[in-house]
PDB file of N, CA and C in Angstrom:
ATOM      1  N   UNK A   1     107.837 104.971  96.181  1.00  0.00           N
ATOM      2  CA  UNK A   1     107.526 104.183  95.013  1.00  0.00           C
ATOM      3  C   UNK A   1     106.221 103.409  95.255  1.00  0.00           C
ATOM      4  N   UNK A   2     105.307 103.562  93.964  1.00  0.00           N
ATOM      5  CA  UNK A   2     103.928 102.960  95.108  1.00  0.00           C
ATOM      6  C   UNK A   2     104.008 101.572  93.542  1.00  0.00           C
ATOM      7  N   UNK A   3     103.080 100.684  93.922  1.00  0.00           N
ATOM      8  CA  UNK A   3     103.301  99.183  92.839  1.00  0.00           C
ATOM      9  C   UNK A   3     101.689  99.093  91.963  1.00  0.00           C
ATOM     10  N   UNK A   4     101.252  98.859  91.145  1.00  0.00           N
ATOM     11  CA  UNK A   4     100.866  99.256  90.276  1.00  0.00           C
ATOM     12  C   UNK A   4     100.087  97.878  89.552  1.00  0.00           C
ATOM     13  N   UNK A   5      99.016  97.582  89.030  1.00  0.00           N
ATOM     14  CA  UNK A   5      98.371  96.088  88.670  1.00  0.00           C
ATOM     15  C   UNK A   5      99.410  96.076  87.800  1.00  0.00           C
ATOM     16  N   UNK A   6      99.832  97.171  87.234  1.00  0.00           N
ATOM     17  CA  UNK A   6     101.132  96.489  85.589  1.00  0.00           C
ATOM     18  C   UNK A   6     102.362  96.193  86.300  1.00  0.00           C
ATOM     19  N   UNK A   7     102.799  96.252  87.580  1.00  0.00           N
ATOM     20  CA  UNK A   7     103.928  95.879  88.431  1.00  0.00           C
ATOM     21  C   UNK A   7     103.831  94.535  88.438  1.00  0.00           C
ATOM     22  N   UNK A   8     101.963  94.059  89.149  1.00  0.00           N
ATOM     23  CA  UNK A   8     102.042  92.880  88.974  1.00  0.00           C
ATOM     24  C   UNK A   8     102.048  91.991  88.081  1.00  0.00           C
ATOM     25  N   UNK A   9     101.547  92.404  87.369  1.00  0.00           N
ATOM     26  CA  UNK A   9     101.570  91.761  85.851  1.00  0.00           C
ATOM     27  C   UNK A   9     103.041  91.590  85.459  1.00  0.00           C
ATOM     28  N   UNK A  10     103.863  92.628  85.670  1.00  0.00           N
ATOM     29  CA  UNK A  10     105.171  92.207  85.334  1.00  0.00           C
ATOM     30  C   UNK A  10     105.893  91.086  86.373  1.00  0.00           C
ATOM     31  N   UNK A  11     105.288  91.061  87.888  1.00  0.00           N
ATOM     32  CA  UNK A  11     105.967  90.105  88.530  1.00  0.00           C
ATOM     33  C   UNK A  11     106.009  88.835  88.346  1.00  0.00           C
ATOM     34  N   UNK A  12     104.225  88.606  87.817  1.00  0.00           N
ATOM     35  CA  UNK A  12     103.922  87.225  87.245  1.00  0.00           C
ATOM     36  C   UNK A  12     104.634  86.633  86.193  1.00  0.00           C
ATOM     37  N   UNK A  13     104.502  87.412  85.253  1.00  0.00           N
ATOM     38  CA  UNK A  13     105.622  86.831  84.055  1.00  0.00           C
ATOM     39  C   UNK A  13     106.928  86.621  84.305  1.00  0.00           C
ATOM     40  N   UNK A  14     107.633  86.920  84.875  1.00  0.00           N
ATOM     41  CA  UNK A  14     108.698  87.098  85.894  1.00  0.00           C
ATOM     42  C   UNK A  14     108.874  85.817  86.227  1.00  0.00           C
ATOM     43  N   UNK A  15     107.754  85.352  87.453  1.00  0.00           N
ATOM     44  CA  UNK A  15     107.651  84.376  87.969  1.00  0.00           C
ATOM     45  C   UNK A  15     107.455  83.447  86.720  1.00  0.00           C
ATOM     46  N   UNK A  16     107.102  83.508  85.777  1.00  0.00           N
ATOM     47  CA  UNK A  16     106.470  82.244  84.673  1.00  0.00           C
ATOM     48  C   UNK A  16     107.842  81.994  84.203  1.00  0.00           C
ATOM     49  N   UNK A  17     108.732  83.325  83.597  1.00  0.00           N
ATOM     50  CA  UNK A  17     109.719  82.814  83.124  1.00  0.00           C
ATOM     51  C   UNK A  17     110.868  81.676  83.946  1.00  0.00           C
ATOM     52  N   UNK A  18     110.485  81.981  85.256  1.00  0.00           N
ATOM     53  CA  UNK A  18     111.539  81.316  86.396  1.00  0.00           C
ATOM     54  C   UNK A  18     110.933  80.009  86.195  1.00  0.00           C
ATOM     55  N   UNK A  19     109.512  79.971  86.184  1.00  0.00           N
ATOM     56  CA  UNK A  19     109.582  78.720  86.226  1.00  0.00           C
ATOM     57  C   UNK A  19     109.583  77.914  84.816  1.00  0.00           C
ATOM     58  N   UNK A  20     109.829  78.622  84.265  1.00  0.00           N
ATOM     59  CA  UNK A  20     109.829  77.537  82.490  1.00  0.00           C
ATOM     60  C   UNK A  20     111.692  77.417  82.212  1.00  0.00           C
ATOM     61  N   UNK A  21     112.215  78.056  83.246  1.00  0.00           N
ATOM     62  CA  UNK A  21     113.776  77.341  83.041  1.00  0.00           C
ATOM     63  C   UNK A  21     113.901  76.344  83.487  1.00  0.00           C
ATOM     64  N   UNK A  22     114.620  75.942  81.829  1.00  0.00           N
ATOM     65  CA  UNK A  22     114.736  74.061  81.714  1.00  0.00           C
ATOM     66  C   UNK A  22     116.030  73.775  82.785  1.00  0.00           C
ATOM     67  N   UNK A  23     116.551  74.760  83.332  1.00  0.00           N
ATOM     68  CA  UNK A  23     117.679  74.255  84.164  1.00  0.00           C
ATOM     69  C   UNK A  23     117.906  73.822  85.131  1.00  0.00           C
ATOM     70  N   UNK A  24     116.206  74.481  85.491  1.00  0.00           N
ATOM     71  CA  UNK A  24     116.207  74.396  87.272  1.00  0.00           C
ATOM     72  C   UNK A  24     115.845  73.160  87.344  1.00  0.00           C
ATOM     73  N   UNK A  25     115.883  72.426  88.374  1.00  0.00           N
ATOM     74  CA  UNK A  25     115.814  70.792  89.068  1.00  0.00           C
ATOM     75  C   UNK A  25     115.847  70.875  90.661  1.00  0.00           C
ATOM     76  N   UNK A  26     115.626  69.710  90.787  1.00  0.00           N
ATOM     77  CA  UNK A  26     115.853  69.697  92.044  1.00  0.00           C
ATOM     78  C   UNK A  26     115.398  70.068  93.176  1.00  0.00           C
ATOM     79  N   UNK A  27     116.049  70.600  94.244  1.00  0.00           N
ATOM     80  CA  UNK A  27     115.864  71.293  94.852  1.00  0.00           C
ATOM     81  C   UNK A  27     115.652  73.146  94.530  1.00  0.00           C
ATOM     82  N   UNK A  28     116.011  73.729  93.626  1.00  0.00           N
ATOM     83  CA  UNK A  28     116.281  74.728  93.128  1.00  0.00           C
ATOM     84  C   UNK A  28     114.894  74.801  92.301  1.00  0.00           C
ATOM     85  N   UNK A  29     114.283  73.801  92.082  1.00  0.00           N
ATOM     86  CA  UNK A  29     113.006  73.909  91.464  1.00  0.00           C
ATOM     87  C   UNK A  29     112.277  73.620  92.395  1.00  0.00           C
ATOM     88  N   UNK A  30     112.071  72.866  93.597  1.00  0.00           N
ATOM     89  CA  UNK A  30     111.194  72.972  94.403  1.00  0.00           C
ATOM     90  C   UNK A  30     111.340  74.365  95.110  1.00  0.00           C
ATOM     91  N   UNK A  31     112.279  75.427  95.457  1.00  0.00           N
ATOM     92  CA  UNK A  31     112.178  76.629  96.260  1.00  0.00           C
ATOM     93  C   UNK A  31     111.597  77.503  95.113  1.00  0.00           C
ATOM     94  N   UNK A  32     111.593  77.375  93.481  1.00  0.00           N
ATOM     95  CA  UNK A  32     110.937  78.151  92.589  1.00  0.00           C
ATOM     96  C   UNK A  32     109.400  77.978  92.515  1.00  0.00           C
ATOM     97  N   UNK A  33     108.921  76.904  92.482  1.00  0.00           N
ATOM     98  CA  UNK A  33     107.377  75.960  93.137  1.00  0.00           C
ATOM     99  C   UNK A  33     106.885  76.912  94.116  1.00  0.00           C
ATOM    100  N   UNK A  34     108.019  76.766  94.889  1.00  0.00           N
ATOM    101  CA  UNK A  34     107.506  77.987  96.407  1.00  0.00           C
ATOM    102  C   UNK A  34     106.987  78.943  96.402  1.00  0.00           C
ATOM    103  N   UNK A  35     108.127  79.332  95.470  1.00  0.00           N
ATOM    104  CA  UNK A  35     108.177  80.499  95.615  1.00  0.00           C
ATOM    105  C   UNK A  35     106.674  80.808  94.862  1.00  0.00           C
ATOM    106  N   UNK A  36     106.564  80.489  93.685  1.00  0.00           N
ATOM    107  CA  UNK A  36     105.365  80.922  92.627  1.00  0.00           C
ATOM    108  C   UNK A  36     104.221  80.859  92.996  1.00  0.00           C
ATOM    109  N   UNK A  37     104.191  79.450  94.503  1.00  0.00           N
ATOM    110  CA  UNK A  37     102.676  79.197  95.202  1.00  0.00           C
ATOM    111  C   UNK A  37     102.699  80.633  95.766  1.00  0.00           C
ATOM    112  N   UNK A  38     103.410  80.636  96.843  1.00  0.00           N
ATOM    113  CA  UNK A  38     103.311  82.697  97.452  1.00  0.00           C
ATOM    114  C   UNK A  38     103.169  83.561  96.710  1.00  0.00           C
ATOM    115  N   UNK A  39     103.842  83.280  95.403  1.00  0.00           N
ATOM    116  CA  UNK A  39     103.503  84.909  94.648  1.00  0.00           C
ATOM    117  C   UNK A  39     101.930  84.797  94.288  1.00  0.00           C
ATOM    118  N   UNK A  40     101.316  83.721  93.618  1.00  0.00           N
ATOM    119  CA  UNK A  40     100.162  83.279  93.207  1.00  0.00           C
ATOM    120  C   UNK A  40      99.260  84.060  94.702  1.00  0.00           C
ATOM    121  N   UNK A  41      99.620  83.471  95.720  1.00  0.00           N
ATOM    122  CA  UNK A  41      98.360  83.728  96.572  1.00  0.00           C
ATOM    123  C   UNK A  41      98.379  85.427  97.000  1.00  0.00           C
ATOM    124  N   UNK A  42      99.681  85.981  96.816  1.00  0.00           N
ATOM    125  CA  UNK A  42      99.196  87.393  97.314  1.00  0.00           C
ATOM    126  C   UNK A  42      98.847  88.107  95.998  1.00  0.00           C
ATOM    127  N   UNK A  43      99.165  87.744  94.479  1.00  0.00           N
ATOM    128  CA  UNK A  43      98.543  88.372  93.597  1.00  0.00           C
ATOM    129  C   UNK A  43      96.825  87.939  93.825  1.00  0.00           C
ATOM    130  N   UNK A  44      96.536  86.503  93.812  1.00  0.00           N
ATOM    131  CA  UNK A  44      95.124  86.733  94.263  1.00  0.00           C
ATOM    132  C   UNK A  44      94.308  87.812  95.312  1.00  0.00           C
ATOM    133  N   UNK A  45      94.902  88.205  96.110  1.00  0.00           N
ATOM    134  CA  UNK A  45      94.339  88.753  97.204  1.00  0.00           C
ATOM    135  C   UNK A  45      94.943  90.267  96.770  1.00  0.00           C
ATOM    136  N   UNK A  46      95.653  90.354  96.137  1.00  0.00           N
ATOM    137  CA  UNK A  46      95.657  92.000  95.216  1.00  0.00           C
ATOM    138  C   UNK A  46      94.659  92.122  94.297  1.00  0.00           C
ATOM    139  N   UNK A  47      94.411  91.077  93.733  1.00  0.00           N
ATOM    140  CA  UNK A  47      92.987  91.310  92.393  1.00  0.00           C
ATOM    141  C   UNK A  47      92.036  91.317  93.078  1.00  0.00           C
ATOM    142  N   UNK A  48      91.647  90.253  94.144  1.00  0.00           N
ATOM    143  CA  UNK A  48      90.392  90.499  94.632  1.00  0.00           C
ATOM    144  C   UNK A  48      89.808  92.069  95.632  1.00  0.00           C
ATOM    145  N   UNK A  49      91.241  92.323  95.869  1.00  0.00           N
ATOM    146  CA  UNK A  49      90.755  93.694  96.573  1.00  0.00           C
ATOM    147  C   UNK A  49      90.287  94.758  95.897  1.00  0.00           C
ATOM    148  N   UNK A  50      91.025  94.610  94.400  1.00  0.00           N
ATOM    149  CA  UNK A  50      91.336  95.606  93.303  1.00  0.00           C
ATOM    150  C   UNK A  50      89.691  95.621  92.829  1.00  0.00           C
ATOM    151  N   UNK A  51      89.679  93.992  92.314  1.00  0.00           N
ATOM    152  CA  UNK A  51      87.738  93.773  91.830  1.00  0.00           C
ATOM    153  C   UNK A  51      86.894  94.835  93.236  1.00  0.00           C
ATOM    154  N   UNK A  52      87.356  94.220  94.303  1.00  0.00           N
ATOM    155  CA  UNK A  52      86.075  94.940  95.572  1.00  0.00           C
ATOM    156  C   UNK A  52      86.040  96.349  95.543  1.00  0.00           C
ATOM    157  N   UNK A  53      86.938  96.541  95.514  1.00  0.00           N
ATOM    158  CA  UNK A  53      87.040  98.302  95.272  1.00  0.00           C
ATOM    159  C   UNK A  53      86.636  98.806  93.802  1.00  0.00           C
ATOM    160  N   UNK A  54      86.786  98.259  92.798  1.00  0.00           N
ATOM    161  CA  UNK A  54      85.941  98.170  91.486  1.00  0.00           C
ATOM    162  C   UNK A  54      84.242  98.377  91.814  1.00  0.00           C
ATOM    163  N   UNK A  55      84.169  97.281  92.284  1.00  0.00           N
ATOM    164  CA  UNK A  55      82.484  96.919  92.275  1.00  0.00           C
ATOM    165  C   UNK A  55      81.940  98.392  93.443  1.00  0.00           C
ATOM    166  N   UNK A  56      82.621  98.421  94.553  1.00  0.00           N
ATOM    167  CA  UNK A  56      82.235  99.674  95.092  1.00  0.00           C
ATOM    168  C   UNK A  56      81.837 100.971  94.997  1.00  0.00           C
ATOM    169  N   UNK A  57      82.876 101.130  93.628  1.00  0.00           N
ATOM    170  CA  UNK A  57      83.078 102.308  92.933  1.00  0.00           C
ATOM    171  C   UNK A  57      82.056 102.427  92.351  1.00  0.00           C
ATOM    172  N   UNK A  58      81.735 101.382  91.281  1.00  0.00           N
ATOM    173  CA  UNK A  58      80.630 100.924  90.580  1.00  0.00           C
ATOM    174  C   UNK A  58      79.002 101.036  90.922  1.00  0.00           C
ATOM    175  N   UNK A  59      78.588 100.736  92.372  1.00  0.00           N
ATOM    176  CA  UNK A  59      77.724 101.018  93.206  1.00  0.00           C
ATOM    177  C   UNK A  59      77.710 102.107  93.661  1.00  0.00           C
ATOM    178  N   UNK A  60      78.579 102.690  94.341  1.00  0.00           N
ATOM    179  CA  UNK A  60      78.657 104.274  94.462  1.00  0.00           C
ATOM    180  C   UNK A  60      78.257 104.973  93.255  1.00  0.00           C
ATOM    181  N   UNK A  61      78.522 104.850  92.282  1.00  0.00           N
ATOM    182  CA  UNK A  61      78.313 105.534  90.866  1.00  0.00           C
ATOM    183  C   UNK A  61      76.987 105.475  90.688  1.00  0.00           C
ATOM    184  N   UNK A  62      76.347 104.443  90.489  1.00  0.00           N
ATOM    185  CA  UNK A  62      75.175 104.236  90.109  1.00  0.00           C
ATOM    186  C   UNK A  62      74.073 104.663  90.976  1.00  0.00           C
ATOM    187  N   UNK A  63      74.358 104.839  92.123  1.00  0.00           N
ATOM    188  CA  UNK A  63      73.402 105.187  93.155  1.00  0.00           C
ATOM    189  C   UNK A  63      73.538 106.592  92.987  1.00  0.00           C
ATOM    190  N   UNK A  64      74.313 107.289  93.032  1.00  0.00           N
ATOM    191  CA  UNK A  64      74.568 108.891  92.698  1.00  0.00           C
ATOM    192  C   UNK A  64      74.313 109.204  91.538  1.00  0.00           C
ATOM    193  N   UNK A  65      74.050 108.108  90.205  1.00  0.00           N
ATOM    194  CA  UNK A  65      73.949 108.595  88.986  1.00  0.00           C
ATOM    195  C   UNK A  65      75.391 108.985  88.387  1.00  0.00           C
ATOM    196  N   UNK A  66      76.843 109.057  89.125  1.00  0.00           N
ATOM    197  CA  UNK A  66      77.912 110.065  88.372  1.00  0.00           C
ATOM    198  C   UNK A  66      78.561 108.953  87.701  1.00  0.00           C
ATOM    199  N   UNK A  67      79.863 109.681  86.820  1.00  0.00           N
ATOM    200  CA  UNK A  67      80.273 109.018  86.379  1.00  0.00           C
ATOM    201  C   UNK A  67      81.951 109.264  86.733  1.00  0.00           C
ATOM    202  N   UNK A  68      82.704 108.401  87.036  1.00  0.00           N
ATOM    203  CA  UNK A  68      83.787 109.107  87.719  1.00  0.00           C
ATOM    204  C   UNK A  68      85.301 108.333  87.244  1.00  0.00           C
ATOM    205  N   UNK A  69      86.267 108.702  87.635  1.00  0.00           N
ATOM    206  CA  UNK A  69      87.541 108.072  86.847  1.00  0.00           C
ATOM    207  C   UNK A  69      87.628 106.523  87.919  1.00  0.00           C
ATOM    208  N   UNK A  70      88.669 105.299  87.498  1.00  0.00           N
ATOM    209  CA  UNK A  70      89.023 104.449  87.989  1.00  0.00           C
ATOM    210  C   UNK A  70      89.124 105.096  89.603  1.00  0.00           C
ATOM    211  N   UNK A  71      89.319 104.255  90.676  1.00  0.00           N
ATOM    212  CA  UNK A  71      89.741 104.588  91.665  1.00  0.00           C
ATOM    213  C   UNK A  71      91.557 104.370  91.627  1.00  0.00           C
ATOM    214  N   UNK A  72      91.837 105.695  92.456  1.00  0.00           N
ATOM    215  CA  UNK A  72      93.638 105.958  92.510  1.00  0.00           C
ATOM    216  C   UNK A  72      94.075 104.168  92.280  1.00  0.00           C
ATOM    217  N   UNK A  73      94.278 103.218  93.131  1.00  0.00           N
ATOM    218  CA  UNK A  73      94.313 102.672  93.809  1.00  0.00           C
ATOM    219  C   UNK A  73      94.298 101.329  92.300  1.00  0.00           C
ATOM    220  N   UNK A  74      93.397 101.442  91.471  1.00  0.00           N
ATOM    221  CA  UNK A  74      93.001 100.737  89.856  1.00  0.00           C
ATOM    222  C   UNK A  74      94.022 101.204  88.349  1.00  0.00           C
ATOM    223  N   UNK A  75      94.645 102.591  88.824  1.00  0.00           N
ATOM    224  CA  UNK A  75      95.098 103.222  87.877  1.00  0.00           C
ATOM    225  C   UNK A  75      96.649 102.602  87.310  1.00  0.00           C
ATOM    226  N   UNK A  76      97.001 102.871  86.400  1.00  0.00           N
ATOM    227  CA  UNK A  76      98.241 102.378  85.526  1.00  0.00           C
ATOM    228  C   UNK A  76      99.214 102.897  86.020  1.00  0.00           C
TER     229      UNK A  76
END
């Protein structure tokens, strides 16, 4: 099973909905806090790899003149 930018996209919302329940308190809302800081920082460091490999592609292209599909790695 490989994970997908629309995986993440679905994890985030995920995470948004967890944290907009009015139920959580407490302690049960500080391990959801937690949790959302970690998800936050490795989705950052999935986009930024996703952008670097973008822009690469992008430079590769242009220097060769071609024109070529997303990289595997960008795809839906």
């Amino acid at each position: 099973m490989r994970n997908t930018l629309g995986d993440l996209n679905n994890h985030l919302f995920a995470q948004l909905e967890r944290l907009s329940d009015e139920e959580l308190s407490g302690d049960k809302l500080a391990e959801e806090i937690t949790r959302a800081k970690a998800v936050t920082s490795v989705a950052s460091q999935i986009i930024a790899n996703g952008s670097l490999v973008l822009e690469a592609t992008r430079l590769g292209n242009d220097k060769m003149n071609v024109d070529t599909s997303l990289p595997k790695m960008l795809e839906g």
